[in-house]
Protein backbone atom coordinates (compact mmCIF):
# COMPACT_ATOMS: atom_id res chain seq x y z
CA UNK A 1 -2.80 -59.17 0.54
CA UNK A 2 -1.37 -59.25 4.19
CA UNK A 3 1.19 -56.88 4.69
CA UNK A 4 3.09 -56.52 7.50
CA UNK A 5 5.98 -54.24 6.84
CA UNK A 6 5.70 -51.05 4.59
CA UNK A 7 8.99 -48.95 3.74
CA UNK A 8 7.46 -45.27 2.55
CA UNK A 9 9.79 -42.98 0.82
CA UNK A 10 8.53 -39.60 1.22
CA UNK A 11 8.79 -36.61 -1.28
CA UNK A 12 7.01 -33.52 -2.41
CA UNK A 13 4.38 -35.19 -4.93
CA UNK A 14 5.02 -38.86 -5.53
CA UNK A 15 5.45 -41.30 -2.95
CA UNK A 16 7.31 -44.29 -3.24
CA UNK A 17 5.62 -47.87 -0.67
CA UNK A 18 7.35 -50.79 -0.78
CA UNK A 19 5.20 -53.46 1.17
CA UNK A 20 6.03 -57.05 2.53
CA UNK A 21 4.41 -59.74 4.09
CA UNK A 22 5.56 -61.91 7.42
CA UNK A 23 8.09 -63.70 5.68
CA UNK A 24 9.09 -61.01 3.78
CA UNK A 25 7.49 -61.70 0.29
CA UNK A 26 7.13 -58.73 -1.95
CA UNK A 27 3.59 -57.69 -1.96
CA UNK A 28 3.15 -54.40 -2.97
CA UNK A 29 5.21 -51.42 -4.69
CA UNK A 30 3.79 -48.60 -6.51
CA UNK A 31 4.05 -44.77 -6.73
CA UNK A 32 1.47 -42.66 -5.12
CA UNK A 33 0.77 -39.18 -5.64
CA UNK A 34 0.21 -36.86 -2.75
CA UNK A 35 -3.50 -37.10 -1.85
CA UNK A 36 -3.53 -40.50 -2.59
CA UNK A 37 -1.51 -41.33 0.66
CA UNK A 38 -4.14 -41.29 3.36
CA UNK A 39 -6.48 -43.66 1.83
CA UNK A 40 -3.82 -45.89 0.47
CA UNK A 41 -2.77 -46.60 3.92
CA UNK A 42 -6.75 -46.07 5.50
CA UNK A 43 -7.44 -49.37 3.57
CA UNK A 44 -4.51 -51.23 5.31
CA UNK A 45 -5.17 -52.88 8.46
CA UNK A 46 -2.31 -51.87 10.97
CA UNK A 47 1.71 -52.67 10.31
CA UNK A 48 4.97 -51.31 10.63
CA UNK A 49 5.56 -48.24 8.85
CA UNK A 50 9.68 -47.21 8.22
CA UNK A 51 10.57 -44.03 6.81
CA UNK A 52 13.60 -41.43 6.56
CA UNK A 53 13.47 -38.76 9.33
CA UNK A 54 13.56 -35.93 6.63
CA UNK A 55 11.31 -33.60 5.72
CA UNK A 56 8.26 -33.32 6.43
CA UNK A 57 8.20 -36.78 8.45
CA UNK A 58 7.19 -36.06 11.61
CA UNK A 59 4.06 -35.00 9.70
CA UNK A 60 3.31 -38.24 7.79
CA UNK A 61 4.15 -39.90 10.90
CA UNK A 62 1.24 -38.63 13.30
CA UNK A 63 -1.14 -38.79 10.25
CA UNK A 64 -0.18 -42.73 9.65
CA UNK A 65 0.04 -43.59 13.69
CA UNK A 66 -4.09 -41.86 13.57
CA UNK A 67 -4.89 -44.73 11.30
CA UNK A 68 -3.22 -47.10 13.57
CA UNK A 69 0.17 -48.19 12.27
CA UNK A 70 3.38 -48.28 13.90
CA UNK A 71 5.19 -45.77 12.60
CA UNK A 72 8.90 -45.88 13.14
CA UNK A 73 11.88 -42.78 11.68
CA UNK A 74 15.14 -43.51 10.61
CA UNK A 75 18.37 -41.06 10.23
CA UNK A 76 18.86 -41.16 6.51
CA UNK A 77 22.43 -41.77 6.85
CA UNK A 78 21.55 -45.22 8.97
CA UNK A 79 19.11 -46.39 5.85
CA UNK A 80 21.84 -45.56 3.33
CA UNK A 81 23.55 -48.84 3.69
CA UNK A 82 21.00 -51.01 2.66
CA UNK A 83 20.42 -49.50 -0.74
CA UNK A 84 21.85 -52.20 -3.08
CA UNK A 85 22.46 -50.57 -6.17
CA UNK A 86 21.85 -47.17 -7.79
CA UNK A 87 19.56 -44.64 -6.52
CA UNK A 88 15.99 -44.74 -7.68
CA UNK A 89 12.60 -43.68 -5.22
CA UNK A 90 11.91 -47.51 -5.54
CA UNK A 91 15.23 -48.92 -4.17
CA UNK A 92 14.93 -46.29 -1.33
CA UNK A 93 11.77 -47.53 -0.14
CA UNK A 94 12.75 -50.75 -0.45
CA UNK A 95 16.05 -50.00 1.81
CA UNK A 96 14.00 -48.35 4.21
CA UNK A 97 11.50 -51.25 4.03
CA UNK A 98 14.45 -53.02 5.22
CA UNK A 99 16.51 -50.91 7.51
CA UNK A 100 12.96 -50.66 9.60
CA UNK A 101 13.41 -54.39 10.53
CA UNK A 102 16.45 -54.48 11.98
CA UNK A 103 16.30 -55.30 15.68
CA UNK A 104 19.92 -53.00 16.23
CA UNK A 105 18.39 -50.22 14.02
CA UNK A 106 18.31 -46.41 15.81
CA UNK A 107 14.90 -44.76 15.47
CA UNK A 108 13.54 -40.92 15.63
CA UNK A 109 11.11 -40.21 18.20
CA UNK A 110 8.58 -37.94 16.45
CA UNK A 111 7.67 -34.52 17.40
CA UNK A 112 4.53 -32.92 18.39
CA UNK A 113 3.10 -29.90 16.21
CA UNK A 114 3.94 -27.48 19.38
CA UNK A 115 7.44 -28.88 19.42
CA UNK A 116 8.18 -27.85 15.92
CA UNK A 117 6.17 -24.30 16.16
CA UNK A 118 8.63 -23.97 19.09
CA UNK A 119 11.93 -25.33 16.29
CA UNK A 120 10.34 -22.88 13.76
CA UNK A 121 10.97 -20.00 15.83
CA UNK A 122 14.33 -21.64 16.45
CA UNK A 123 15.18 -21.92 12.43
CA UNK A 124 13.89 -18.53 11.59
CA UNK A 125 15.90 -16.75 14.29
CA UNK A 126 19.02 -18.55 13.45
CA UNK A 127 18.74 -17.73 9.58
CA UNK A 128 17.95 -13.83 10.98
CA UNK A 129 20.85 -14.06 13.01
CA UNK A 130 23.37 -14.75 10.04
CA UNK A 131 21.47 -12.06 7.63
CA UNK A 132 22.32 -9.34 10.21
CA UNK A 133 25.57 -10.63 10.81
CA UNK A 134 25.95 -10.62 7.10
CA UNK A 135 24.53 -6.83 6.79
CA UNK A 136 26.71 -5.45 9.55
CA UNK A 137 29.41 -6.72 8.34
CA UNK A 138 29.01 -4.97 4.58
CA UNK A 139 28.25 -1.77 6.43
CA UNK A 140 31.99 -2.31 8.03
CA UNK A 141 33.34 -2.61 5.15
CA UNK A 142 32.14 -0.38 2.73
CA UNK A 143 32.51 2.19 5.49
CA UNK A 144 36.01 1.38 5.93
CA UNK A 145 37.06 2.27 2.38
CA UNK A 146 35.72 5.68 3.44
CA UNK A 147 38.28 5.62 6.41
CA UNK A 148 35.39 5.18 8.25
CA UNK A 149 36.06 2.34 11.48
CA UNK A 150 32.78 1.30 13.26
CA UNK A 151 34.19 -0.18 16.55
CA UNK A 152 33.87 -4.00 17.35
CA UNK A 153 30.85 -5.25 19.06
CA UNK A 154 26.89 -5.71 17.61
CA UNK A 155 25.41 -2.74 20.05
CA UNK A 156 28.13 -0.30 17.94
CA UNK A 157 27.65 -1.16 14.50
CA UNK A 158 23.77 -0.64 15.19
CA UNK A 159 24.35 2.64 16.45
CA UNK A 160 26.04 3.46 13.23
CA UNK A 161 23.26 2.10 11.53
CA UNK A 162 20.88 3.93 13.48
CA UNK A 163 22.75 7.29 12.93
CA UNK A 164 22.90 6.54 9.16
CA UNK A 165 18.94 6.12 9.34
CA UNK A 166 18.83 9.40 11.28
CA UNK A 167 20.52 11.50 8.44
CA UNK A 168 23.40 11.52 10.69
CA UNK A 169 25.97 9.65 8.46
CA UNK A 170 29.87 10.40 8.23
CA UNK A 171 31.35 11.96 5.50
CA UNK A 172 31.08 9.73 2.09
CA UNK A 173 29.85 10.25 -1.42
CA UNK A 174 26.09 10.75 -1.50
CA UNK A 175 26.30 6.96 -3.76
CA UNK A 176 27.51 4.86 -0.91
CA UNK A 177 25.40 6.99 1.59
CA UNK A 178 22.31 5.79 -0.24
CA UNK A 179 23.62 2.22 -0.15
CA UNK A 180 24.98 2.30 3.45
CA UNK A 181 21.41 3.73 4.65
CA UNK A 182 19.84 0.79 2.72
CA UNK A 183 21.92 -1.72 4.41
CA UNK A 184 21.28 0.42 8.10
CA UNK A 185 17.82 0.41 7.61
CA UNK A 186 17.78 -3.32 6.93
CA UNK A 187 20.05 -4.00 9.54
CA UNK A 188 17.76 -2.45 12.05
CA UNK A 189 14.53 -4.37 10.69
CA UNK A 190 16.39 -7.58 10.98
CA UNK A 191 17.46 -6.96 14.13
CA UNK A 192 13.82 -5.90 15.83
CA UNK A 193 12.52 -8.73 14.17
CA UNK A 194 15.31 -11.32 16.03
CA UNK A 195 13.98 -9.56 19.56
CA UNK A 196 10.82 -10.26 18.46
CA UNK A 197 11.26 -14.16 18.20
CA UNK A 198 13.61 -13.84 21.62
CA UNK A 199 10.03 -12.65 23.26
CA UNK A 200 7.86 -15.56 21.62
CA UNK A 201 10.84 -17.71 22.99
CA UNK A 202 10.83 -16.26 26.44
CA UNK A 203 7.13 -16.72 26.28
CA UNK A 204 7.30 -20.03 25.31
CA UNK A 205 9.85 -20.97 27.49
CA UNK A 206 7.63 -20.00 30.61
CA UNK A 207 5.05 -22.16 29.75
CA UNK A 208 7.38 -25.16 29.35
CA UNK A 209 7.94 -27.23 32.59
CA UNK A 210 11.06 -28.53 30.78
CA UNK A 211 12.18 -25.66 29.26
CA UNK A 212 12.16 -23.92 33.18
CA UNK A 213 14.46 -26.90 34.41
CA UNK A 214 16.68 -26.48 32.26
CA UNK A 215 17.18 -23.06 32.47
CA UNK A 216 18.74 -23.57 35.71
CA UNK A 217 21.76 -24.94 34.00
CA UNK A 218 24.07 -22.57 34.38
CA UNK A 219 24.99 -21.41 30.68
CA UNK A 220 21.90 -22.39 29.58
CA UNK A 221 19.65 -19.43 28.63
CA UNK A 222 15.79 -19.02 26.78
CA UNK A 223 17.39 -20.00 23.69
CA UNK A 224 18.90 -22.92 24.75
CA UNK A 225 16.41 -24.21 27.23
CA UNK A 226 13.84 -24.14 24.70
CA UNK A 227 15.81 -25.63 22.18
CA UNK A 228 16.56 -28.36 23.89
CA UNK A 229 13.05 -28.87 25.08
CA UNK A 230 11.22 -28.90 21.66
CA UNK A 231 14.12 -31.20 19.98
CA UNK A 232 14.36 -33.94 22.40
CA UNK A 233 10.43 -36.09 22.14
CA UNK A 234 11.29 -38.68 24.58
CA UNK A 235 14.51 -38.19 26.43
CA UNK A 236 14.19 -41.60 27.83
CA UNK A 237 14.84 -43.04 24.23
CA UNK A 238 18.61 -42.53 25.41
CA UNK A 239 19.70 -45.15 28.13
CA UNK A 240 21.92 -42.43 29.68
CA UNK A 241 23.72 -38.66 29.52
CA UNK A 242 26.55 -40.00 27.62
CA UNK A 243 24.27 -41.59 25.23
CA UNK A 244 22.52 -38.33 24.89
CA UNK A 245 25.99 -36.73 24.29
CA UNK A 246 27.18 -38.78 21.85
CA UNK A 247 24.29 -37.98 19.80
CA UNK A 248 24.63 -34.26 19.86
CA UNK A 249 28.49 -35.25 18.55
CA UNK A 250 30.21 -33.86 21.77
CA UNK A 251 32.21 -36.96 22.02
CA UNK A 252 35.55 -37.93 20.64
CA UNK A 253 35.73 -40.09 17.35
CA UNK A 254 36.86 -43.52 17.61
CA UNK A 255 39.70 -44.69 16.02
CA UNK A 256 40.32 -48.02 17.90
CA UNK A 257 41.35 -51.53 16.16
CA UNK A 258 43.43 -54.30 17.81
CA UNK A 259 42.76 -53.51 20.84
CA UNK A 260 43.99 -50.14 20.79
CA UNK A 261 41.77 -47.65 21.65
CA UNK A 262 42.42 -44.45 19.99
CA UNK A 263 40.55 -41.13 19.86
CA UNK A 264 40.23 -37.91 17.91
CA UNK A 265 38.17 -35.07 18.00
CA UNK A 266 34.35 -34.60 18.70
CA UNK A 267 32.06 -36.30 16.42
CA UNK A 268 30.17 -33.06 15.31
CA UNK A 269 27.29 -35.65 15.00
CA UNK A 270 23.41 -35.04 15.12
CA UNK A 271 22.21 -31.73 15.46
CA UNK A 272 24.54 -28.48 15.00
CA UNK A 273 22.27 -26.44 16.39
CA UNK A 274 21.73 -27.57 19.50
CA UNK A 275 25.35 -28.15 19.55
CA UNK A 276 26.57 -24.49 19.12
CA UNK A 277 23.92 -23.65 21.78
CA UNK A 278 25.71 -25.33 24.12
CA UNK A 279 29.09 -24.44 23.22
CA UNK A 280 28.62 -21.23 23.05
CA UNK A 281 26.76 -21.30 26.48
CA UNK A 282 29.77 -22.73 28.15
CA UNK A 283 32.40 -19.96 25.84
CA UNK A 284 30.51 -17.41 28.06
CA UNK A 285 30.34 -19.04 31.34
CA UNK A 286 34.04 -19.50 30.77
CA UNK A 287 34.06 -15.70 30.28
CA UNK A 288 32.77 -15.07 33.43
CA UNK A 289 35.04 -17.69 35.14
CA UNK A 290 38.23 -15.87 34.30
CA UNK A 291 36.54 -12.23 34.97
CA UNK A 292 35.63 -13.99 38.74
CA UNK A 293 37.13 -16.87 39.41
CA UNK A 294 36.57 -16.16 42.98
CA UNK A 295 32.81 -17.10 42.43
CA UNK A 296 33.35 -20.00 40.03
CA UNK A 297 32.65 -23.64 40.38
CA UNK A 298 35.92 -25.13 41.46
CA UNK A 299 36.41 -28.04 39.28
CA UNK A 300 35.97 -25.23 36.29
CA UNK A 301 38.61 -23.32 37.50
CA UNK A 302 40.92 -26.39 37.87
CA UNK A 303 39.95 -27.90 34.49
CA UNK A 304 40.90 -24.09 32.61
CA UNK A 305 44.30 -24.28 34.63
CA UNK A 306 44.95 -28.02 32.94
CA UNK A 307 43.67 -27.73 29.51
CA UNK A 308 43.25 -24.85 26.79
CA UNK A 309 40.32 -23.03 27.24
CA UNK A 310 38.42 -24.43 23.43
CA UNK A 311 39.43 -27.70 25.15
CA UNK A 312 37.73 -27.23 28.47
CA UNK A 313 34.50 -25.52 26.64
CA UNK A 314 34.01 -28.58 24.67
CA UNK A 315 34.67 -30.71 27.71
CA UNK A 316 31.81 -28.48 29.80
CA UNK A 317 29.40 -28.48 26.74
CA UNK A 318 29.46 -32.63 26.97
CA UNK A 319 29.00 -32.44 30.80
CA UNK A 320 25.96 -29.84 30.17
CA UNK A 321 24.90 -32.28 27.84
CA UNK A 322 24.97 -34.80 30.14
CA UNK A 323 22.82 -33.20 33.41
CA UNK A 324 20.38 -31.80 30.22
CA UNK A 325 19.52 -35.51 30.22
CA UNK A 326 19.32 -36.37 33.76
CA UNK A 327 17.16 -33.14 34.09
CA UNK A 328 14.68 -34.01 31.40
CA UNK A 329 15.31 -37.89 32.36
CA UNK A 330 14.13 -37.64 35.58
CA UNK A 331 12.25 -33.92 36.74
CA UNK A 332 14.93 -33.08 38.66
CA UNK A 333 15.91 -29.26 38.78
CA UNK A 334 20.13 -28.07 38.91
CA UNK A 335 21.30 -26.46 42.21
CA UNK A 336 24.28 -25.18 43.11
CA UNK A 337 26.76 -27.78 44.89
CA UNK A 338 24.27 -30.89 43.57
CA UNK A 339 25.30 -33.18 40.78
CA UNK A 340 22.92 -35.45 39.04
CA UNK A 341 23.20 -38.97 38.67
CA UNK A 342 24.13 -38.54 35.04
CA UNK A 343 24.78 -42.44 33.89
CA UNK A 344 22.42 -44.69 33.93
């Protein structure tokens, strides 16, 4: 039994393989639970291992490429197509069996365990981020019934909080005073705990060559900076910043045919996150371009006085995009008044 090309659909507990040989000859498929992975694929000399950059992959991947395979990721949504008919853990394996060979087909670089400690911080902050977000805004409102207004702005509503925690509440029925000082004290928790993972970033981020690059980005903080760092493996895999743009989704949608080109808006493709980093990064150096626009960067000032201003931060957050890459690309560091080479 030669095989040459194995498609591996991953799960929880039962693993799908679909295995061919050189000229593509069905050789092996069968189910395998989890511990019988490793030494199913110990036994096999070395060949091309596909599967879907999901869960747990990046895992499976530097445990298969230890045993000597080539193992290559694929976005799910690229393997879809080659699913025949219905959806069954066998004609998934078999797609991705097939996707894997494709010489045009787009592949996942795959992350180091201290990249994704680094994107676990990441995921957990964001997720705290939202719950206190979620908490101050049912102290607003149950507070407001009261006639109770807690003034815009996050520092504010935690001093509420913190003066509900302190026994110094406003005026409402003991009931809600109970519930508000559950929500306060939760608030509060959540919100030490989200400074907490902005230290182990800042930490983290000062031991990261790439991380300290990019940082002097301008709208590009900790957050950011290491973001960027622990998602992108290999930022050679893209042949150039717009590349690298397009895959974040910060540029327009096509809708050309007969030799019309049209476009639309931004692709929102690949990964939000990293995305609304950058977005937002540019939202507040736009702040601080109309506060002092004295200080600015002058093509900034001119591109706010032709286009809206959600316009121009989109436009910025592809540019960003664009010397991220050169950055990472090639070791260089931003300064003021230089422009990378950004296409390649």
């Amino acid at each position: 039994m030669e095989i040459s090309t194995i498609g591996l659909d991953l799960a929880k507990n039962i693993f799908q393989v679909h295995g061919i040989d050189a000229e593509g000859k069905v050789v092996v498929r069968r189910a395998l639970r989890r511990v019988q992975v490793l030494p199913f694929f110990a036994k096999l000399p070395p060949c091309l291992v596909g599967m879907e950059a999901c869960g747990t992959a990046h895992h499976w991947a530097r445990e298969l490429a230890r045993l000597g395979h080539d193992v290559r990721q694929m976005p799910p949504t690229y393997v879809k197509p080659y699913v025949k008919r219905g959806k069954t853990d066998a004609a998934d394996a078999e797609a991705i069996c097939e996707a894997v060979t494709r010489p045009t087909m787009r592949f996942v670089s795959v992350k180091s365990p201290e990249q994704q400690a680094a994107l676990s911080m990441h995921r957990a902050r964001d997720l705290l981020v939202k719950q206190r977000t979620q908490l101050v805004n049912m102290m607003r409102g149950l507070l407001a019934e009261f006639g109770i207004d807690i003034p815009q702005g996050l520092r504010r509503a935690l001093e509420m909080a913190r003066a509900v925690v302190d026994g110094r509440a406003p005026g409402v029925p003991p009931e809600a005073a109970k519930i508000v000082g559950r929500l306060s004290q939760q608030a509060l928790d959540t919100h030490a705990q989200c400074r907490e993972i902005d230290l182990d970033l800042l930490a983290w981020q000062k031991t990261s060559d790439t991380a300290r690059r990019l940082m002097s980005i301008p709208g590009i903080g900790p957050v950011g900076a290491t973001a960027l760092a622990a998602s992108v493996t290999d930022p050679n895999h893209f042949r150039s910043g717009r590349e690298f743009a397009a895959w974040l989704g910060l540029t327009p949608r096509q809708h050309s045919s007969g030799g019309k080109e049209r476009l639309g808006r931004i692709t929102k493709m690949g990964d939000k996150y990293l995305r609304t980093l950058l977005v937002v990064g540019m939202t507040s150096l736009i702040k601080g371009v109309k506060r002092k626009p004295e200080t600015a960067d002058p093509r900034l000032v001119a591109l706010l006085a032709r286009k809206p201003t959600r316009v121009a931060t989109v436009a910025m957050a592809n540019r960003t995009a664009r010397v991220v890459w050169a950055i990472m690309a090639r070791g260089e560091t931003y300064r003021a008044g230089h422009q990378p080479r950004l296409a390649a």
